[in-house]
C-alpha atoms as a PDB file:
ATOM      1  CA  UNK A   1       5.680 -20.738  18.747  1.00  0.00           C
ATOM      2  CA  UNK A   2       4.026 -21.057  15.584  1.00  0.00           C
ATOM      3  CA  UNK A   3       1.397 -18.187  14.381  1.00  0.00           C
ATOM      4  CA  UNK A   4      -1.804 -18.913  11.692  1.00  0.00           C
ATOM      5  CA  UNK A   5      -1.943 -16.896   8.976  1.00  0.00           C
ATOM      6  CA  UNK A   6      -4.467 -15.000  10.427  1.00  0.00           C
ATOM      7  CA  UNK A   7      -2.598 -13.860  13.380  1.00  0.00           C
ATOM      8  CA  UNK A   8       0.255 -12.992  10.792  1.00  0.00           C
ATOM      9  CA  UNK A   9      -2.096 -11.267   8.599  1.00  0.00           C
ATOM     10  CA  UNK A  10      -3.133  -9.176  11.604  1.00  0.00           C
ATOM     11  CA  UNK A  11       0.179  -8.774  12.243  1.00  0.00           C
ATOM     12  CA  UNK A  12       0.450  -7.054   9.135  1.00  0.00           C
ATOM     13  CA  UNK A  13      -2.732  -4.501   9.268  1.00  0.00           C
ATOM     14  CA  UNK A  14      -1.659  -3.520  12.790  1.00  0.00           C
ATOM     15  CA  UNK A  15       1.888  -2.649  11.421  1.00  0.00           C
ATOM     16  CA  UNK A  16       0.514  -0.735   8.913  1.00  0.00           C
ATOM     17  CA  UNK A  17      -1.666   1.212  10.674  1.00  0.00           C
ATOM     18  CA  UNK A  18       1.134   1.895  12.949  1.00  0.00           C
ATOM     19  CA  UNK A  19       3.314   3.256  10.018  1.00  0.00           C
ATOM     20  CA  UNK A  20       0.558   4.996   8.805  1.00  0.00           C
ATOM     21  CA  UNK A  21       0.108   6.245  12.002  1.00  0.00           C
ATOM     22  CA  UNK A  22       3.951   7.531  12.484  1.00  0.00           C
ATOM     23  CA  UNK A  23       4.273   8.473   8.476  1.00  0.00           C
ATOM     24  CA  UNK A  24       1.247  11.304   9.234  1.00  0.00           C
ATOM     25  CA  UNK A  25       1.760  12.169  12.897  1.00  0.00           C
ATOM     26  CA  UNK A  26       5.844  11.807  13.270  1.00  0.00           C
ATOM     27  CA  UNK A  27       4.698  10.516  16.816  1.00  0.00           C
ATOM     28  CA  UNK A  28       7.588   8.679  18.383  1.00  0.00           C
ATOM     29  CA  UNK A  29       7.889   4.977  17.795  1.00  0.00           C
ATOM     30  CA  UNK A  30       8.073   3.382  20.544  1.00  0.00           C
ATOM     31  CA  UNK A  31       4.817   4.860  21.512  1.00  0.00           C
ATOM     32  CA  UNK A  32       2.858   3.821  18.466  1.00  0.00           C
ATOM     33  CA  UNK A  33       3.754   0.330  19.310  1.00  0.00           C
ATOM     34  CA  UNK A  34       3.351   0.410  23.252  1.00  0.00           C
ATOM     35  CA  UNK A  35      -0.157   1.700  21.808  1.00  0.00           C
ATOM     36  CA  UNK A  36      -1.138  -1.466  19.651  1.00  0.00           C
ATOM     37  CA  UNK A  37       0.561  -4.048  21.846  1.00  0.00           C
ATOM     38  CA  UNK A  38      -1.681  -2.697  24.743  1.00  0.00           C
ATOM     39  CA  UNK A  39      -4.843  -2.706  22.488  1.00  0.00           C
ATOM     40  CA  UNK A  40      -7.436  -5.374  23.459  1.00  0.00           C
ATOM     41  CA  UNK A  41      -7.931  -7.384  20.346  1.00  0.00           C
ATOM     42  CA  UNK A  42      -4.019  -7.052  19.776  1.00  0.00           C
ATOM     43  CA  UNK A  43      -3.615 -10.717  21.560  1.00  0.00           C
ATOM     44  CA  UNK A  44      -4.959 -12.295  18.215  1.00  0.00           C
ATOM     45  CA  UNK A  45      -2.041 -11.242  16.385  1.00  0.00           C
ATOM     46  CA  UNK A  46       1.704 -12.535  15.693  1.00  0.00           C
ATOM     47  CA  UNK A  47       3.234 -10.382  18.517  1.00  0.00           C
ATOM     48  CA  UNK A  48       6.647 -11.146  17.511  1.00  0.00           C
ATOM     49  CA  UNK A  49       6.136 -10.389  13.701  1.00  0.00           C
ATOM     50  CA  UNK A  50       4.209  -7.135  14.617  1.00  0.00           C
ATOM     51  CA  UNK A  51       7.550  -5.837  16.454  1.00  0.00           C
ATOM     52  CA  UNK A  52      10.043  -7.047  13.580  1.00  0.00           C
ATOM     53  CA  UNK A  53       8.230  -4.613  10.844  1.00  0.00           C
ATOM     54  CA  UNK A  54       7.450  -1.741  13.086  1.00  0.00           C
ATOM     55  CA  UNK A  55      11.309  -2.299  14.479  1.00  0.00           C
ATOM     56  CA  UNK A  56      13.384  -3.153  10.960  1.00  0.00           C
ATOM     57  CA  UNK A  57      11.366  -1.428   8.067  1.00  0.00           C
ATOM     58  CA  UNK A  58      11.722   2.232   9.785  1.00  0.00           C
ATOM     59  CA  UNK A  59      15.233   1.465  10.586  1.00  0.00           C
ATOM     60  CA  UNK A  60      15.434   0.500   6.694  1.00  0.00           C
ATOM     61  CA  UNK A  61      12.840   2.892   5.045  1.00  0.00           C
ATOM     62  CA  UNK A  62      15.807   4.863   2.733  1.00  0.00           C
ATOM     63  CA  UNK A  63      16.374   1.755   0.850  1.00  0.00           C
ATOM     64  CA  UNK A  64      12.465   0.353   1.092  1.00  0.00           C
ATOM     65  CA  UNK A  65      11.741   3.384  -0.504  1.00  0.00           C
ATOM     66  CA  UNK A  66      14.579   3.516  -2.695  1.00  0.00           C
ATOM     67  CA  UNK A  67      13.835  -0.021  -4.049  1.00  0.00           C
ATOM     68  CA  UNK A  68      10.423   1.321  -4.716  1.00  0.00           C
ATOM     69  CA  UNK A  69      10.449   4.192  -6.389  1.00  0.00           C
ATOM     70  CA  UNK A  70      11.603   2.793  -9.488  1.00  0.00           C
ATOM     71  CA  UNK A  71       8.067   1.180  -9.736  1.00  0.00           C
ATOM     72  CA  UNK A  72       5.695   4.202  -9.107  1.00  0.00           C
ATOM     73  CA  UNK A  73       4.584   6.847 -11.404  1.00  0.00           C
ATOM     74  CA  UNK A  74       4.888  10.257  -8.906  1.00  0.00           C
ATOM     75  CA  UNK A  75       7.079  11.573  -6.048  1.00  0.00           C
ATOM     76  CA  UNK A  76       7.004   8.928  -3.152  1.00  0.00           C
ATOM     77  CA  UNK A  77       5.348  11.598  -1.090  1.00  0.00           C
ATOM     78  CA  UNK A  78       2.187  12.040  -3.077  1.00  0.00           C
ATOM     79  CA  UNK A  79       0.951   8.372  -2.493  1.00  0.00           C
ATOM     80  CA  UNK A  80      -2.197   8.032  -0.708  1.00  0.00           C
ATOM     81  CA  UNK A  81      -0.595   7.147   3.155  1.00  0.00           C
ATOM     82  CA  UNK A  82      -2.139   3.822   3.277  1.00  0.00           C
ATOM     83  CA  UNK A  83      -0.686   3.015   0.050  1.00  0.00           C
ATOM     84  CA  UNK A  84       2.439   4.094   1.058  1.00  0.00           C
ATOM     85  CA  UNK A  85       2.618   2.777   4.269  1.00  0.00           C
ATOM     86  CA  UNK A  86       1.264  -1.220   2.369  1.00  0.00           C
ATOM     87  CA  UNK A  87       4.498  -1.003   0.106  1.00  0.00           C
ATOM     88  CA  UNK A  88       6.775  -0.025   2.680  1.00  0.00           C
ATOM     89  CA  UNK A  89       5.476  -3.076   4.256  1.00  0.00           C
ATOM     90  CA  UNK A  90       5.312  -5.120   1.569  1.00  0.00           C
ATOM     91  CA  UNK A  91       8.608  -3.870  -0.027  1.00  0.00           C
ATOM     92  CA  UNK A  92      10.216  -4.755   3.432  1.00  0.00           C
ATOM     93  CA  UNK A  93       9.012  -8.503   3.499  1.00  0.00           C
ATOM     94  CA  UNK A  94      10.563  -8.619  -0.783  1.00  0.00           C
ATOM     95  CA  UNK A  95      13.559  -7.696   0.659  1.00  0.00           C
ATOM     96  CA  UNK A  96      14.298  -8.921   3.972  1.00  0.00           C
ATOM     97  CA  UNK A  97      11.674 -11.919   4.395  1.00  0.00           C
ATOM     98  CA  UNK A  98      12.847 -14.531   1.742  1.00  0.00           C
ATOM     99  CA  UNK A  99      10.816 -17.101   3.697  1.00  0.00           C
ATOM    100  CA  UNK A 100       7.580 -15.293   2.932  1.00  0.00           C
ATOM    101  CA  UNK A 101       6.386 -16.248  -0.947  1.00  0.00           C
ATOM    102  CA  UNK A 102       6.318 -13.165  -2.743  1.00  0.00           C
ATOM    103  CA  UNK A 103       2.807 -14.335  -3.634  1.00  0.00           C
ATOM    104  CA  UNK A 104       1.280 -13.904  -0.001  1.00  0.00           C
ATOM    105  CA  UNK A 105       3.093 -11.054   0.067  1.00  0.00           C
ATOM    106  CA  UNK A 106       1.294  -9.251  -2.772  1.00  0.00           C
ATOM    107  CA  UNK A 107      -1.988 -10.714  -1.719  1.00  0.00           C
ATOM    108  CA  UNK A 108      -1.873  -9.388   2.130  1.00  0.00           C
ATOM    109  CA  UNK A 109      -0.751  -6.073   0.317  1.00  0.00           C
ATOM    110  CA  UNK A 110      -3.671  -6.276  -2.076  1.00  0.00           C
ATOM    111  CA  UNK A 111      -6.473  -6.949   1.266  1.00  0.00           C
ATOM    112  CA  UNK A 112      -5.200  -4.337   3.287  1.00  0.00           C
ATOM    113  CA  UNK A 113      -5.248  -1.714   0.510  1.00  0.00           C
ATOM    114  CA  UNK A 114      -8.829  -3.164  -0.392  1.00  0.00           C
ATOM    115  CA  UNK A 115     -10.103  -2.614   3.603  1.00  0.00           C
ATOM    116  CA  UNK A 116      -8.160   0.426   4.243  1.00  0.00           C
ATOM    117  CA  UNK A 117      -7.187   2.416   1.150  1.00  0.00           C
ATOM    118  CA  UNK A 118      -8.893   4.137  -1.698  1.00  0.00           C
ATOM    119  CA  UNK A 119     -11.377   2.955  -4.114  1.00  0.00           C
ATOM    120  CA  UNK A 120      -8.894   1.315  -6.375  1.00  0.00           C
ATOM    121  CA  UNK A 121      -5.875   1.777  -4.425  1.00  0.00           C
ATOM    122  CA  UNK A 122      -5.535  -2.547  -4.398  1.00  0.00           C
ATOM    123  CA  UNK A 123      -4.878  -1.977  -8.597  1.00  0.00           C
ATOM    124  CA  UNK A 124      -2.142   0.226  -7.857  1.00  0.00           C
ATOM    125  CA  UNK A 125      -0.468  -2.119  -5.069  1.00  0.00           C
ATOM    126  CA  UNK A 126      -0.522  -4.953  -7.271  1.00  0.00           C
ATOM    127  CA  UNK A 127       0.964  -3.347 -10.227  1.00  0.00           C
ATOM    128  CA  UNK A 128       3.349  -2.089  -8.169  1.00  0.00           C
ATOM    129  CA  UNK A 129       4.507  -4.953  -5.746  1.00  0.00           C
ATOM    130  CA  UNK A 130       4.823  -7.401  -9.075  1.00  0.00           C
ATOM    131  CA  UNK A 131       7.093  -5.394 -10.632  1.00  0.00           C
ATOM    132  CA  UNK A 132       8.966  -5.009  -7.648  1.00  0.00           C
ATOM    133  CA  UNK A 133       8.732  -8.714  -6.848  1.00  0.00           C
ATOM    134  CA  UNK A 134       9.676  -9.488 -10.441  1.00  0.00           C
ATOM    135  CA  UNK A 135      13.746  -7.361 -10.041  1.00  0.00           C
ATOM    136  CA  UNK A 136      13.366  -8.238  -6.627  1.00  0.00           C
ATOM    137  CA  UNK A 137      12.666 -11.925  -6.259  1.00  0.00           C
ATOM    138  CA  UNK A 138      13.210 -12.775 -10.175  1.00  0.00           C
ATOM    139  CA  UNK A 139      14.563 -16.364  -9.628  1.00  0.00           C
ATOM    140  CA  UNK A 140      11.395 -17.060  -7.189  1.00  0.00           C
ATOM    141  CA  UNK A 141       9.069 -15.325  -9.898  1.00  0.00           C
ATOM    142  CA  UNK A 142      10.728 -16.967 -12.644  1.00  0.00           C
ATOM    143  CA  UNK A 143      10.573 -20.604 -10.724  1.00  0.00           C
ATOM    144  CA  UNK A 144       6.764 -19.456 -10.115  1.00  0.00           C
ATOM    145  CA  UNK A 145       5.925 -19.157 -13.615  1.00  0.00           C
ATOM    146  CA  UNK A 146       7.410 -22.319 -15.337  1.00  0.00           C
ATOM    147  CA  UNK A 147       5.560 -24.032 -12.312  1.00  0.00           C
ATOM    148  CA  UNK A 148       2.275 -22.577 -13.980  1.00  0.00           C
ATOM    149  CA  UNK A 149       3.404 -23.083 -17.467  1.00  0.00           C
ATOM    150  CA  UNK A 150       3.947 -26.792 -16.957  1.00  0.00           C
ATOM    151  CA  UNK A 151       0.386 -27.046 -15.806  1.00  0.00           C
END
């Protein structure tokens, strides 16, 4: 079954919230997700997608957050929990989720951050998540920018 990028994209917010969600509360995992798959408006999102990132980036959050923390400028733990919980995200799909262009990537990072996290939270993600997509997906970046050069 394919999904729009809408229903991906709302794929997305509900995983983050759910991270958020478990980051903050430590509630137990399986809930959070029984919780947004039972939701109403939950049918307009990429079911399948939702369950990957709230099943393999906790599983893999040591080396999400290892990978990150090269790129921020304080201790992991004082990031704003949205924030947090958008590059763990984001950080996941760099990693694991070739198929995804690092470019949408960074962009769904960059809206959610916008809708749910402080006033200029989306500046921080952005910095961040290129730098990260730069060591992390160099040959795709690299590809990316002699495609814009040649322009």
């Amino acid at each position: 079954m394919s999904f729009s990028a809408h229903e991906r994209a709302r794929a997305r917010r509900y995983a983050m919230q759910a991270l958020y969600q478990w980051d903050l509360s430590g509630t137990d995992l399986p809930l959070i997700r029984r919780q947004f798959l039972e939701a109403e408006d939950f049918s307009r999102a990429d079911q399948s997608y939702f369950i990957e990132l709230l099943s393999e980036a906790p599983k893999r959050i040591d080396i999400i957050d290892e990978s990150l923390s090269v790129f921020i400028d304080r201790p992991f733990e004082q990031l704003d929990p949205v924030e947090r919980a958008v590059l763990r995200l984001a950080t996941y799909e760099l990693l694991y989720r070739p198929d995804i262009p690092y470019r949408v990537t960074i962009n769904e990072a960059v809206q959610l951050t916008k809708k749910f996290g402080a006033e200029q939270g989306h500046t921080f993600v952005n910095g961040v998540l290129d730098k990260a997509a730069h060591k992390l997906r160099a040959a795709e970046c690299q590809k990316a920018g002699k495609q814009a050069a040649g322009r």
